[in-house]
C-alpha atoms as a PDB file:
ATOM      1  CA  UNK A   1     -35.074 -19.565  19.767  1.00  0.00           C
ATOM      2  CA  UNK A   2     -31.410 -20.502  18.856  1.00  0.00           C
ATOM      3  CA  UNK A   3     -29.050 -17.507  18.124  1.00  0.00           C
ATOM      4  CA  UNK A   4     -28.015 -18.381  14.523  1.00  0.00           C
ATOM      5  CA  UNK A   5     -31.823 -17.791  13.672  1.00  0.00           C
ATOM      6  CA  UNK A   6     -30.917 -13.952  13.294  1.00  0.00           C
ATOM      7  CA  UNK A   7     -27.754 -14.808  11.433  1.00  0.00           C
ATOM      8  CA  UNK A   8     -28.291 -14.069   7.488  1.00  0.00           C
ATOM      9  CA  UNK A   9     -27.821 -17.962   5.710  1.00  0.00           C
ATOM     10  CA  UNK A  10     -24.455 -18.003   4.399  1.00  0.00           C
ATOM     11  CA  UNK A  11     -24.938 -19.877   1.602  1.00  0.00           C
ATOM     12  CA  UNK A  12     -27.764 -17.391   0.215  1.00  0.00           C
ATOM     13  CA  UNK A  13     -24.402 -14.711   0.241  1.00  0.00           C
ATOM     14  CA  UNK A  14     -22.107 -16.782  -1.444  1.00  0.00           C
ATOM     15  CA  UNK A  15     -22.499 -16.193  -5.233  1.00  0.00           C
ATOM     16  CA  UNK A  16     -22.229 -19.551  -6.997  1.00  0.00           C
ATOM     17  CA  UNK A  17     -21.724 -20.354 -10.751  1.00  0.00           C
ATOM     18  CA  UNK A  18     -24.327 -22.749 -12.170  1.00  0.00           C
ATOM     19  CA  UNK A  19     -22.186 -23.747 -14.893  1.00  0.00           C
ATOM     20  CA  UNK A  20     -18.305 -25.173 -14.725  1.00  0.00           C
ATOM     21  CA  UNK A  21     -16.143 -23.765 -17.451  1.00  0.00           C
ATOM     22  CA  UNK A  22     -12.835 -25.285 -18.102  1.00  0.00           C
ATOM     23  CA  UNK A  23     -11.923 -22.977 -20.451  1.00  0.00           C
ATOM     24  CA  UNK A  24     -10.548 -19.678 -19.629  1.00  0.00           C
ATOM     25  CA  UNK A  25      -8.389 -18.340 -22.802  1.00  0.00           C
ATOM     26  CA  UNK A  26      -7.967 -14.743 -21.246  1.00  0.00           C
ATOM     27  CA  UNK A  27      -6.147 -16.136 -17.776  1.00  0.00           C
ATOM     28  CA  UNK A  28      -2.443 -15.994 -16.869  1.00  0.00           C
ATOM     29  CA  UNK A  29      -1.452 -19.793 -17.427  1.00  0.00           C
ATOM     30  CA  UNK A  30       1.195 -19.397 -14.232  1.00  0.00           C
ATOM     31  CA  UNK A  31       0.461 -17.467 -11.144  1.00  0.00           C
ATOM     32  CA  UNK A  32       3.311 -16.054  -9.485  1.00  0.00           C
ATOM     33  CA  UNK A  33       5.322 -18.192  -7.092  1.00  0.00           C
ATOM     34  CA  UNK A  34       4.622 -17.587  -3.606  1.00  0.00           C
ATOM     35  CA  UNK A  35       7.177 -15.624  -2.545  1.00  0.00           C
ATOM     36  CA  UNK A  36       6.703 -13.256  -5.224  1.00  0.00           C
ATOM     37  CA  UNK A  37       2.773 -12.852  -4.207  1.00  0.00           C
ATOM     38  CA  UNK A  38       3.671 -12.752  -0.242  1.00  0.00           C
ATOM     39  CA  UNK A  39       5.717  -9.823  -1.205  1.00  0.00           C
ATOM     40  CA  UNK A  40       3.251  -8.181  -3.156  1.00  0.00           C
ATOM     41  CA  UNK A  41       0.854  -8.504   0.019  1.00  0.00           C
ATOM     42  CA  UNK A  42       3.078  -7.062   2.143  1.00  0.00           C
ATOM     43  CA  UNK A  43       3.770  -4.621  -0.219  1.00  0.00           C
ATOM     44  CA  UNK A  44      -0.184  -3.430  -0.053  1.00  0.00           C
ATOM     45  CA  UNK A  45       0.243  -3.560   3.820  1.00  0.00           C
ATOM     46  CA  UNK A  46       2.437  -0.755   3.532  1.00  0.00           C
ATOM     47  CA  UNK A  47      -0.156   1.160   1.856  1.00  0.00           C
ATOM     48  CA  UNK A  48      -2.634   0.371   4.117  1.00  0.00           C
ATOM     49  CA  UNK A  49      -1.546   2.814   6.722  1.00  0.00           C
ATOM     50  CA  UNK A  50      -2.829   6.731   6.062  1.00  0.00           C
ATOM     51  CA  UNK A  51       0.478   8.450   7.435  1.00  0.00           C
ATOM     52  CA  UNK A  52       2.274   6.455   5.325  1.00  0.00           C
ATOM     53  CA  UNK A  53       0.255   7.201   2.463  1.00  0.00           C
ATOM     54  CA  UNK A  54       0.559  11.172   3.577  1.00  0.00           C
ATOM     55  CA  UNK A  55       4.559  10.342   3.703  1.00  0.00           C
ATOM     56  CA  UNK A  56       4.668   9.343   0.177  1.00  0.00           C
ATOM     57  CA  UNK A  57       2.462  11.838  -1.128  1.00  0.00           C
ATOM     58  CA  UNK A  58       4.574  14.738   0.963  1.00  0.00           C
ATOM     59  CA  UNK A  59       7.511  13.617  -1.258  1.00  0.00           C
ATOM     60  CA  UNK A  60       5.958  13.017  -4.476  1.00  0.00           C
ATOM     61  CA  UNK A  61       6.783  17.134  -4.577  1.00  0.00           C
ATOM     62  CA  UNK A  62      10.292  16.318  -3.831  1.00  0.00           C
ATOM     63  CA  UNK A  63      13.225  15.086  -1.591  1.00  0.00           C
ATOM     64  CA  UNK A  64      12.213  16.375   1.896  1.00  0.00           C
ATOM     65  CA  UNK A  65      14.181  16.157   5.360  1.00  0.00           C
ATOM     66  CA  UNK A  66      12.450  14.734   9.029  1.00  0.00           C
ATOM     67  CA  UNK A  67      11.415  18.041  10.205  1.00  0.00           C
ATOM     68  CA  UNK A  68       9.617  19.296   6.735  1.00  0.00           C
ATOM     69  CA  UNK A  69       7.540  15.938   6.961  1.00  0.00           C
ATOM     70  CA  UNK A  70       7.055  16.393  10.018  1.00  0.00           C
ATOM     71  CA  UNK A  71       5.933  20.277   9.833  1.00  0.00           C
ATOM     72  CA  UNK A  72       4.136  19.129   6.559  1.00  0.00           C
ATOM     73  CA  UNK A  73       1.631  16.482   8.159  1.00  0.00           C
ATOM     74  CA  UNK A  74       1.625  18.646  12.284  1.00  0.00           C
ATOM     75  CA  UNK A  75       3.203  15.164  13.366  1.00  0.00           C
ATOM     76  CA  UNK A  76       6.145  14.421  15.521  1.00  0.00           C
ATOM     77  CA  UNK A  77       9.693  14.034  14.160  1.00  0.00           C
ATOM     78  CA  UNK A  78       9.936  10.791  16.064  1.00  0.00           C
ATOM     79  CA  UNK A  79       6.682   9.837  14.660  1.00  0.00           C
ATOM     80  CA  UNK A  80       7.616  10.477  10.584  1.00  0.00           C
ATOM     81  CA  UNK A  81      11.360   8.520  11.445  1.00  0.00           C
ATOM     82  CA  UNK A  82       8.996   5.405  12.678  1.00  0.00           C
ATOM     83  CA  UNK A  83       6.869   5.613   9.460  1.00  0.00           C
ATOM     84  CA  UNK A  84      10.364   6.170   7.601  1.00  0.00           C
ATOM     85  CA  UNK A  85      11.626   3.038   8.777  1.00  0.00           C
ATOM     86  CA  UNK A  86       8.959   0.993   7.163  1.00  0.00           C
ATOM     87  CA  UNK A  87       8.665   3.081   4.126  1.00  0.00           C
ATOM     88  CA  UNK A  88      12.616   2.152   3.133  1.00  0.00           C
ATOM     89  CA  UNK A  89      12.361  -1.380   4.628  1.00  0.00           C
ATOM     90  CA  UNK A  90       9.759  -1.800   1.559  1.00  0.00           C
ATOM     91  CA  UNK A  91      11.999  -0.203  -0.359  1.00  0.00           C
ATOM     92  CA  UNK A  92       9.372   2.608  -1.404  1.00  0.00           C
ATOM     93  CA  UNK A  93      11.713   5.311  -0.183  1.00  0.00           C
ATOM     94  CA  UNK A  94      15.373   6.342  -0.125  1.00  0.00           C
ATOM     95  CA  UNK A  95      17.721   8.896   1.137  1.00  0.00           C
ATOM     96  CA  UNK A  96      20.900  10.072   1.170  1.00  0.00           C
ATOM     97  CA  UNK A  97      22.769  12.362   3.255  1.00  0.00           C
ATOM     98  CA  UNK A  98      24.028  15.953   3.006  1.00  0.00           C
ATOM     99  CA  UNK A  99      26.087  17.168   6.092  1.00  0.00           C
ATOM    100  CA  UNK A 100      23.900  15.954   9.270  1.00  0.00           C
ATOM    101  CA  UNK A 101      20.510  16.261   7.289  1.00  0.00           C
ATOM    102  CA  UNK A 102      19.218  12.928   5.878  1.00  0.00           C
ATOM    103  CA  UNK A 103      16.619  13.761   2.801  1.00  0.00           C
ATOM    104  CA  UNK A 104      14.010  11.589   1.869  1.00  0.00           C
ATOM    105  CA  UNK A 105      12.134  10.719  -1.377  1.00  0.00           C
ATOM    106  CA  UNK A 106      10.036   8.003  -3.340  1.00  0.00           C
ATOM    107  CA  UNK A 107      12.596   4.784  -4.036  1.00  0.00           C
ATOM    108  CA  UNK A 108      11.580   5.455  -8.160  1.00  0.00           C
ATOM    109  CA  UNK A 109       8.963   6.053 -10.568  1.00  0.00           C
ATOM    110  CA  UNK A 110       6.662   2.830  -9.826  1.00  0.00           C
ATOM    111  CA  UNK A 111       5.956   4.549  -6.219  1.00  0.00           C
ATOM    112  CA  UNK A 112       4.191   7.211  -7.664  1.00  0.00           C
ATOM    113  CA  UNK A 113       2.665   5.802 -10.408  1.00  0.00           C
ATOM    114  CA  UNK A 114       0.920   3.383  -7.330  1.00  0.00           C
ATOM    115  CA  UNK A 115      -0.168   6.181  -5.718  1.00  0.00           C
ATOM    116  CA  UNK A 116      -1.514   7.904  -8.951  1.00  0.00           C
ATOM    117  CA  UNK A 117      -3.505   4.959 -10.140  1.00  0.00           C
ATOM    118  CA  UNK A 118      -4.874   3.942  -6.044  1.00  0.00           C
ATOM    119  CA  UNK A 119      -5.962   7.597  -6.346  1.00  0.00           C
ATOM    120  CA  UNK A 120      -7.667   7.399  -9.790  1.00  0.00           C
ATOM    121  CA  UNK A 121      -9.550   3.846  -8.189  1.00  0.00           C
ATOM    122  CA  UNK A 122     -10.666   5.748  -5.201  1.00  0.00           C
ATOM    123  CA  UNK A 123     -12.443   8.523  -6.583  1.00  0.00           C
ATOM    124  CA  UNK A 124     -14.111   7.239  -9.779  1.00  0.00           C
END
């Protein structure tokens, strides 16, 4: 008995169309360029990590220093700067300084409306 006989048959799991259409009225007539949709998948890689997505929520109240994230979500200072880091290398937050104290919050309005609409997805 070969080991593939337990294996489901991958064609019965691909959904095929029976019929070609060449006519699509309703789609984009230019994707993207690449670049542009590379970025946009990177982009969603930054949302795919749950501290991060804690992070952004956390200042969706407001601006917020290190040590109020960090008191927010019980996590390590060091841990919140790391997730920092990526968050304003994606340019989806942005600071500025006052004194010693560096405050945080979202980079503008299109970071929260993200988070609003992933939200909306997730729980209908």
């Amino acid at each position: 008995m070969s080991q593939n006989q337990n294996l489901p048959d991958l064609e019965s799991m691909i959904e095929l169309c029976d019929v070609c259409h060449h006519h699509h009225p309703h789609l984009p007539t230019e994707a993207p360029a690449d670049e542009v949709l590379y970025k946009l998948a990177d982009l969603y890689k930054v949302f795919g990590d749950p501290t991060r997505i804690r992070i952004l929520y956390a200042l969706s109240g407001g601006e917020l220093c290190v040590c109020d994230i960090a008191e927010l979500l019980e996590m390590t200072q060091s841990a919140i700067s790391h997730q920092l880091r990526v968050l304003k290398q994606s340019s989806l937050v942005k600071f500025r300084r006052d004194g010693k104290t560096v405050y945080y919050s979202l980079a503008d309005a299109h970071v929260a409306t993200i988070l609003a609409q992933g939200l909306d997805h997730v729980q209908e």
